[in-house]
PDB file of N, CA and C in Angstrom:
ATOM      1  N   UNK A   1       0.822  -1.192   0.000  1.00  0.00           N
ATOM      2  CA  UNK A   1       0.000   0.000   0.000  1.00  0.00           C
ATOM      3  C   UNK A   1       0.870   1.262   0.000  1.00  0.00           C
ATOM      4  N   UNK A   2       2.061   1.334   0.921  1.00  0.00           N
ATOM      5  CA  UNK A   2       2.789   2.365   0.554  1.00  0.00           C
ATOM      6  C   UNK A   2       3.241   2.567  -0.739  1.00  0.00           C
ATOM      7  N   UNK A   3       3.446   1.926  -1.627  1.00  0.00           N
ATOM      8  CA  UNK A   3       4.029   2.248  -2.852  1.00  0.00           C
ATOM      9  C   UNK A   3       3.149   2.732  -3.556  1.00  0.00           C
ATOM     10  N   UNK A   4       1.647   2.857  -3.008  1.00  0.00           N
ATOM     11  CA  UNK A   4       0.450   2.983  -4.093  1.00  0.00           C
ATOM     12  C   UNK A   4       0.478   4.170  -3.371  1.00  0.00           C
ATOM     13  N   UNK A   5       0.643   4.520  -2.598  1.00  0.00           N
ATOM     14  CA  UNK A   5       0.627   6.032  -2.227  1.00  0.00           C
ATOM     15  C   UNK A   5       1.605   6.854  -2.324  1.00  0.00           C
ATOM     16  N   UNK A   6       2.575   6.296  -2.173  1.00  0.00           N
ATOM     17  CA  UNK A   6       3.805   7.232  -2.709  1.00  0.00           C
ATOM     18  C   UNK A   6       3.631   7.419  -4.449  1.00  0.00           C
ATOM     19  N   UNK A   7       3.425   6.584  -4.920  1.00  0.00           N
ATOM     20  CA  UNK A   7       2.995   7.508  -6.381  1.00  0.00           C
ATOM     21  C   UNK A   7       2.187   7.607  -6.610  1.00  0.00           C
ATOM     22  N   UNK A   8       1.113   8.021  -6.051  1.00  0.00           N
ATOM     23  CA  UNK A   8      -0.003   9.067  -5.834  1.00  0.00           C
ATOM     24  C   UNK A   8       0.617  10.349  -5.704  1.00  0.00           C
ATOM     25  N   UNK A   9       1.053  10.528  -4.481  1.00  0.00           N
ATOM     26  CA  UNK A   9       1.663  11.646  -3.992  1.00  0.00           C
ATOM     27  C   UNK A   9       2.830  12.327  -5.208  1.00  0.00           C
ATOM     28  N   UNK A  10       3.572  11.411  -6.124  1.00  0.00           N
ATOM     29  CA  UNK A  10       4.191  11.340  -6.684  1.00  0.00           C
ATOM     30  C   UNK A  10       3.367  12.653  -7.674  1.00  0.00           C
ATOM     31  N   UNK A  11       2.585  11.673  -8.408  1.00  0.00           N
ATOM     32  CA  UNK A  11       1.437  12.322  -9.336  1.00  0.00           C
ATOM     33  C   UNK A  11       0.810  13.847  -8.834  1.00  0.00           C
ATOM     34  N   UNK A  12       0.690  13.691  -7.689  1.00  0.00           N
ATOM     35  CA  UNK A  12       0.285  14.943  -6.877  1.00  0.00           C
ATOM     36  C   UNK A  12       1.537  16.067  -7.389  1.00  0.00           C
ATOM     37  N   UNK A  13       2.048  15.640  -6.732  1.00  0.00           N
ATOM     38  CA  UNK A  13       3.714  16.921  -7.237  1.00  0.00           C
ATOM     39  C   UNK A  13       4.016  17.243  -8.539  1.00  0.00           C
ATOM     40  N   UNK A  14       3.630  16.131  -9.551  1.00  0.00           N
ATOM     41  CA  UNK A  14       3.899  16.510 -11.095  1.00  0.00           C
ATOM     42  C   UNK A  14       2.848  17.507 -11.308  1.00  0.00           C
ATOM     43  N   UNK A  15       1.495  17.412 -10.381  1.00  0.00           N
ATOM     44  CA  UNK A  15       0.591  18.285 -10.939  1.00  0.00           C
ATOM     45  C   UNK A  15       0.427  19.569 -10.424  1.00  0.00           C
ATOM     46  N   UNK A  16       1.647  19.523  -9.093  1.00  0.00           N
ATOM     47  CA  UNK A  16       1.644  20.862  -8.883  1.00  0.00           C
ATOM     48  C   UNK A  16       2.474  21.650  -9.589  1.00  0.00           C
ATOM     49  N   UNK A  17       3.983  20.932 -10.091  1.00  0.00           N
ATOM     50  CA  UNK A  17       4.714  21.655 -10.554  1.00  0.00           C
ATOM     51  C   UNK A  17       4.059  22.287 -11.965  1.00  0.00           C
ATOM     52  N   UNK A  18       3.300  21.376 -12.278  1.00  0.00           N
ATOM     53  CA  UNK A  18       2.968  21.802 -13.661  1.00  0.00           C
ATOM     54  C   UNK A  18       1.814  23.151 -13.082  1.00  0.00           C
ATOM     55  N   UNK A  19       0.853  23.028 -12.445  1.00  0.00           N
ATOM     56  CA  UNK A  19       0.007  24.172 -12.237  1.00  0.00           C
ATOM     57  C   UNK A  19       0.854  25.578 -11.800  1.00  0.00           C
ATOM     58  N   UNK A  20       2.147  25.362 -11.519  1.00  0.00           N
ATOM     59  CA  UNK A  20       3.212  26.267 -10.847  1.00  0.00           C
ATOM     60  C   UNK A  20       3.298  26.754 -12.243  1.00  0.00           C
ATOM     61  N   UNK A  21       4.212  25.781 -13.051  1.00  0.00           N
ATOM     62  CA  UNK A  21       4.591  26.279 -14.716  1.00  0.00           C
ATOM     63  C   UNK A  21       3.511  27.418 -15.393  1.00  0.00           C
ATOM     64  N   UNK A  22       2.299  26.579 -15.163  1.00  0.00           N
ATOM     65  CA  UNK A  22       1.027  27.366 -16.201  1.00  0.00           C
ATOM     66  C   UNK A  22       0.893  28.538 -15.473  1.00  0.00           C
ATOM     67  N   UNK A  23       0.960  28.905 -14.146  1.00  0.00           N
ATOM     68  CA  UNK A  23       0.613  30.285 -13.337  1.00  0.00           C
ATOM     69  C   UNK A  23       2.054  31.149 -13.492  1.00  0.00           C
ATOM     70  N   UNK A  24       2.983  30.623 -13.708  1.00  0.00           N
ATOM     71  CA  UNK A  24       4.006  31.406 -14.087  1.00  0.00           C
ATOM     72  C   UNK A  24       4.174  32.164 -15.675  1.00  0.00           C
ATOM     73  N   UNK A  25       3.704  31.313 -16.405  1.00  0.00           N
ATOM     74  CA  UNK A  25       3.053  31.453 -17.937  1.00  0.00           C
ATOM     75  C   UNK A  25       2.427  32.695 -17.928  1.00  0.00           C
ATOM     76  N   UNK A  26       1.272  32.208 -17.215  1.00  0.00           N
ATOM     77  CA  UNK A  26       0.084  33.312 -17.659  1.00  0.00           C
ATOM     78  C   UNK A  26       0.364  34.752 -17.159  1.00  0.00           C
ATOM     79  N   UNK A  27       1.094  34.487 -15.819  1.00  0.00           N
ATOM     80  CA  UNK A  27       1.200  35.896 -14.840  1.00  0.00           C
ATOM     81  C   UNK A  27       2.312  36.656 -15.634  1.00  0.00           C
ATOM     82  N   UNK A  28       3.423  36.053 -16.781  1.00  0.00           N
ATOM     83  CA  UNK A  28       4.295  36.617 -17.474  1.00  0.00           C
ATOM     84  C   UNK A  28       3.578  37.149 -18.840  1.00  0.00           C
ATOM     85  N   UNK A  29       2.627  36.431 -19.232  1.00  0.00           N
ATOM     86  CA  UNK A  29       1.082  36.960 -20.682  1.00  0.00           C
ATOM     87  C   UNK A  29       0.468  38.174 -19.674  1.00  0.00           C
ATOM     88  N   UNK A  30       0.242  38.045 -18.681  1.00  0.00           N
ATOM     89  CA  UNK A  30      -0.695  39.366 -18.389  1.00  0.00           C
ATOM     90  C   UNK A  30      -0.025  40.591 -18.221  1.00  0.00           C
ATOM     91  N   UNK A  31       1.294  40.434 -17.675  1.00  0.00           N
ATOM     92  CA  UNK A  31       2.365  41.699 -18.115  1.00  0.00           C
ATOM     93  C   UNK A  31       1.662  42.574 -19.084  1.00  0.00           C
ATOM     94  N   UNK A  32       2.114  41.742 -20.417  1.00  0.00           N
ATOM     95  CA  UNK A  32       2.443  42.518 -21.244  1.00  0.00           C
ATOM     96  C   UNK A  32       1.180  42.543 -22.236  1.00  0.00           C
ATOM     97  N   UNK A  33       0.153  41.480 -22.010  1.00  0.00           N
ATOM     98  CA  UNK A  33      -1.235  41.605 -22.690  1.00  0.00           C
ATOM     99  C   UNK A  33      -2.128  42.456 -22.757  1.00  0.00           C
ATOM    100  N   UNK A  34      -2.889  42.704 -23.956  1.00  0.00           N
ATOM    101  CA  UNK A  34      -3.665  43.627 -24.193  1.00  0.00           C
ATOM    102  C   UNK A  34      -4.852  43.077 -23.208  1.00  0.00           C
ATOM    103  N   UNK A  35      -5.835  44.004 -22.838  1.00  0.00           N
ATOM    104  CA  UNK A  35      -6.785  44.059 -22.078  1.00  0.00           C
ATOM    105  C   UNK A  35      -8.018  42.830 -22.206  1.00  0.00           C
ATOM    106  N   UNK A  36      -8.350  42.550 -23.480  1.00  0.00           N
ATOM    107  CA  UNK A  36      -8.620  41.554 -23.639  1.00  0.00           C
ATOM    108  C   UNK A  36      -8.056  40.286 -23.860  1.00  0.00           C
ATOM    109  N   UNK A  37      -6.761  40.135 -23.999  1.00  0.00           N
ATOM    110  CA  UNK A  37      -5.863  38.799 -23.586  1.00  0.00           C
ATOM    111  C   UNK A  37      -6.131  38.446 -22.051  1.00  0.00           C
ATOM    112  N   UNK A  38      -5.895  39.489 -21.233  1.00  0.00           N
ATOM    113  CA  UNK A  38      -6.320  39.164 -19.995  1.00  0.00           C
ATOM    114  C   UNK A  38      -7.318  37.959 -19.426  1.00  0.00           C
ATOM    115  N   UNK A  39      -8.422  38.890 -20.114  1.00  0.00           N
ATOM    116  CA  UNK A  39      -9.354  38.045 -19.901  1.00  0.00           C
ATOM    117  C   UNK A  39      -9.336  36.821 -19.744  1.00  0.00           C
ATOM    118  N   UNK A  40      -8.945  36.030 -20.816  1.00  0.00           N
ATOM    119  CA  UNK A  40      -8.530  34.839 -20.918  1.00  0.00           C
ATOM    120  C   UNK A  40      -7.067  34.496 -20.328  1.00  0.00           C
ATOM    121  N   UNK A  41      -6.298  34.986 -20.123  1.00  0.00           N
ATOM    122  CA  UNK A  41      -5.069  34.254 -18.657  1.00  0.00           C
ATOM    123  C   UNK A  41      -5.892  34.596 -17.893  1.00  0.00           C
ATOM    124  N   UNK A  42      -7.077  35.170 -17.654  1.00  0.00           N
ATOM    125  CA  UNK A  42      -7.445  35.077 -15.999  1.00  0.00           C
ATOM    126  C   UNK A  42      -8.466  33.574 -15.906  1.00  0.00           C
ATOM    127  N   UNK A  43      -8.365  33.366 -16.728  1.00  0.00           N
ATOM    128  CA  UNK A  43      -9.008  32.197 -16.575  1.00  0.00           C
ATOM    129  C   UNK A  43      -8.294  31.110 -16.750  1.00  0.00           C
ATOM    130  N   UNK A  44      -7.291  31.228 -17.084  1.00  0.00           N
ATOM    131  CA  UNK A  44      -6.467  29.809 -17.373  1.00  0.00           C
ATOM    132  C   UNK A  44      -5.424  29.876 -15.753  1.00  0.00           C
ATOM    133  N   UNK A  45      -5.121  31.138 -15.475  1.00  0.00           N
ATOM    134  CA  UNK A  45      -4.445  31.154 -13.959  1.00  0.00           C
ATOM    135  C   UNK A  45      -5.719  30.420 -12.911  1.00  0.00           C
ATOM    136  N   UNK A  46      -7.149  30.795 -13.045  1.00  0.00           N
ATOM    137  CA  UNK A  46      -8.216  30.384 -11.926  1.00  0.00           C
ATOM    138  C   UNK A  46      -7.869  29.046 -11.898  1.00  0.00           C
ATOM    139  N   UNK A  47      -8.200  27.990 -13.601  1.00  0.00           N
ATOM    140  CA  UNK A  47      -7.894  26.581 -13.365  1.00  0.00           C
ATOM    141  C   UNK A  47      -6.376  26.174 -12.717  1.00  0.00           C
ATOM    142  N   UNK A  48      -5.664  26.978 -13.040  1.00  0.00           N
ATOM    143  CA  UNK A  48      -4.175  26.266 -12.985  1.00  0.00           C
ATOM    144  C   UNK A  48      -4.051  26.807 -10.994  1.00  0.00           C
ATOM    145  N   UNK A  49      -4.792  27.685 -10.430  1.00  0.00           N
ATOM    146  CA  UNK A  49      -4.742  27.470  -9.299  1.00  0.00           C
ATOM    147  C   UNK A  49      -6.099  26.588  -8.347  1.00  0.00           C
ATOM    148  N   UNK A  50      -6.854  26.401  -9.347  1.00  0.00           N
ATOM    149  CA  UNK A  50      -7.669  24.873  -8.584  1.00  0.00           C
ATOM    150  C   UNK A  50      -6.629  23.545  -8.557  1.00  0.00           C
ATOM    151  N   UNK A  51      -6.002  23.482  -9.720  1.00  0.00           N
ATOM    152  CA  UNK A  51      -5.765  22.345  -9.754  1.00  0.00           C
ATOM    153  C   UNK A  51      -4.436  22.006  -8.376  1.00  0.00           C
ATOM    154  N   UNK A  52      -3.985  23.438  -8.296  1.00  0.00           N
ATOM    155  CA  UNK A  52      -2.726  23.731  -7.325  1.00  0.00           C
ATOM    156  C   UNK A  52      -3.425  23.298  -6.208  1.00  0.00           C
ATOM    157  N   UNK A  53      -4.198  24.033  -5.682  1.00  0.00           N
ATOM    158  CA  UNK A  53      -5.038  23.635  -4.338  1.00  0.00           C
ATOM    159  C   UNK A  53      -5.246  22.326  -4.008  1.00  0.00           C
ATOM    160  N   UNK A  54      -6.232  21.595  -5.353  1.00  0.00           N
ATOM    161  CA  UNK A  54      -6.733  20.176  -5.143  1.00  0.00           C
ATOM    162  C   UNK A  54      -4.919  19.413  -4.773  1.00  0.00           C
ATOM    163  N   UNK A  55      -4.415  19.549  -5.673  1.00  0.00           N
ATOM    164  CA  UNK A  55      -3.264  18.631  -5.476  1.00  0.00           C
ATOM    165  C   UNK A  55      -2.719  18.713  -4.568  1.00  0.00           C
ATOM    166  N   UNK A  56      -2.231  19.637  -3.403  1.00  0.00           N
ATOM    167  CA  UNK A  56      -2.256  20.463  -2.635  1.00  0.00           C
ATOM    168  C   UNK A  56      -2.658  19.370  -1.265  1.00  0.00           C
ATOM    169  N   UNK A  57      -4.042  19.603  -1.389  1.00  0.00           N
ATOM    170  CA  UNK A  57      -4.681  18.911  -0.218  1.00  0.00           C
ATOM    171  C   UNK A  57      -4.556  17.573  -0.933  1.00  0.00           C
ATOM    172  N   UNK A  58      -4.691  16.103  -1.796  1.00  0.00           N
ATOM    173  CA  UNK A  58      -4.102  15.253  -1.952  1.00  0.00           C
ATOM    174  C   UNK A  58      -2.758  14.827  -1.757  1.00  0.00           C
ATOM    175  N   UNK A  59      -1.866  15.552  -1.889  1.00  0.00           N
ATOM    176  CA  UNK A  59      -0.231  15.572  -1.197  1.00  0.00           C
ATOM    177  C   UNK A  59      -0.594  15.511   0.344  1.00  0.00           C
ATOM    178  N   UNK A  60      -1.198  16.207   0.939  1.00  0.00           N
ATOM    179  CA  UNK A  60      -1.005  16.046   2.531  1.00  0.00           C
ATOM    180  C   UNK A  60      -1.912  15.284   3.281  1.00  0.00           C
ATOM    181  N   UNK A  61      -3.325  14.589   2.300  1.00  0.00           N
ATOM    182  CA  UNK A  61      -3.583  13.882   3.054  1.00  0.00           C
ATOM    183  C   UNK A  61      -3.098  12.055   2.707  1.00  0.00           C
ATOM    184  N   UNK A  62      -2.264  12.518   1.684  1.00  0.00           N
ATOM    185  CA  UNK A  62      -1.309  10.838   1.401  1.00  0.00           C
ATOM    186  C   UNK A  62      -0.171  10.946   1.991  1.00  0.00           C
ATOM    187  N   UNK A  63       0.611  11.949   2.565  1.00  0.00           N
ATOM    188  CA  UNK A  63       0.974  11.826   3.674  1.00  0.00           C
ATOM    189  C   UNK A  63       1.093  11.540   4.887  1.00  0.00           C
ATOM    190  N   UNK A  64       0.055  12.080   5.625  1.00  0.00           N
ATOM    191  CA  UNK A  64      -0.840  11.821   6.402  1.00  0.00           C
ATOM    192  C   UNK A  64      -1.260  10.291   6.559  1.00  0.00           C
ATOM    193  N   UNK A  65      -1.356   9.674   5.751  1.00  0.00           N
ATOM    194  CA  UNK A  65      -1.771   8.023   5.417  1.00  0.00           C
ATOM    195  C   UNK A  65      -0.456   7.185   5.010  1.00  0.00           C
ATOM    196  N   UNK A  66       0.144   7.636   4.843  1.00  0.00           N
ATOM    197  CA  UNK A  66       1.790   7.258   4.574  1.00  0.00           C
ATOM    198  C   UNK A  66       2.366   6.738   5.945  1.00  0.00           C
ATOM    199  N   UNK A  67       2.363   8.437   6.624  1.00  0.00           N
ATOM    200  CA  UNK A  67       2.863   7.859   8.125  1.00  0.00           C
ATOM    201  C   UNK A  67       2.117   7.539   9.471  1.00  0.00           C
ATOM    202  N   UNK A  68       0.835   7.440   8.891  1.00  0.00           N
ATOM    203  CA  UNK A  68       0.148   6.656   9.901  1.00  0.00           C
ATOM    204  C   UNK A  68       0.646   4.953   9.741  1.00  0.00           C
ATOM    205  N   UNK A  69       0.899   4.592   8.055  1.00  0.00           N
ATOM    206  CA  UNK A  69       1.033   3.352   8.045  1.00  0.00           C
ATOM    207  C   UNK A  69       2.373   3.032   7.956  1.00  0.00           C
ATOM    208  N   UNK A  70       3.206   3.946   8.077  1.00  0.00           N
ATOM    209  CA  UNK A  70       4.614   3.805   8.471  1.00  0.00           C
ATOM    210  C   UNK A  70       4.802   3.409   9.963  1.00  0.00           C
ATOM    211  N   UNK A  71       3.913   4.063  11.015  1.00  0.00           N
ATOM    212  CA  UNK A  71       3.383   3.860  12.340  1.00  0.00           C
ATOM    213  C   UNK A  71       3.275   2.718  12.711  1.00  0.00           C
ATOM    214  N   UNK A  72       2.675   2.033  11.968  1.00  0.00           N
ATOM    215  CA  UNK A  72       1.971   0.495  12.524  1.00  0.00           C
ATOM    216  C   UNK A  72       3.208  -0.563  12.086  1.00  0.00           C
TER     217      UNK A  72
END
């Protein structure tokens, strides 16, 4: 079971780094974007920080379950 959670958690981190990548993206497009480009990075930053969050709280609660069963 630990190994099924460690790459979970695994998966968790690829999807933060990547939601990191895309919010770094967009926040460097809204610089320099016209007013209506905006628009749209503000919407691609909203998803790319859900997905940060969700993964977020999946990283710590497979943690959390990691070393409870590291415990026993």
């Amino acid at each position: 079971m630990n190994d099924a959670l460690r790459a979970r958690i695994e998966t968790a981190t690829r999807e933060m780094a990547h939601a990191e990548s895309e919010l770094t993206r967009a926040l460097g497009e809204m610089r320099g974007g016209a007013r209506a480009e905006k628009t749209t990075v503000t919407a691609v930053v909203e998803m790319a920080l859900e997905k940060l969050k969700a993964a977020r709280v999946t990283v710590a609660e497979l943690e959390t379950l990691l070393a409870s069963d590291d415990d026993d």
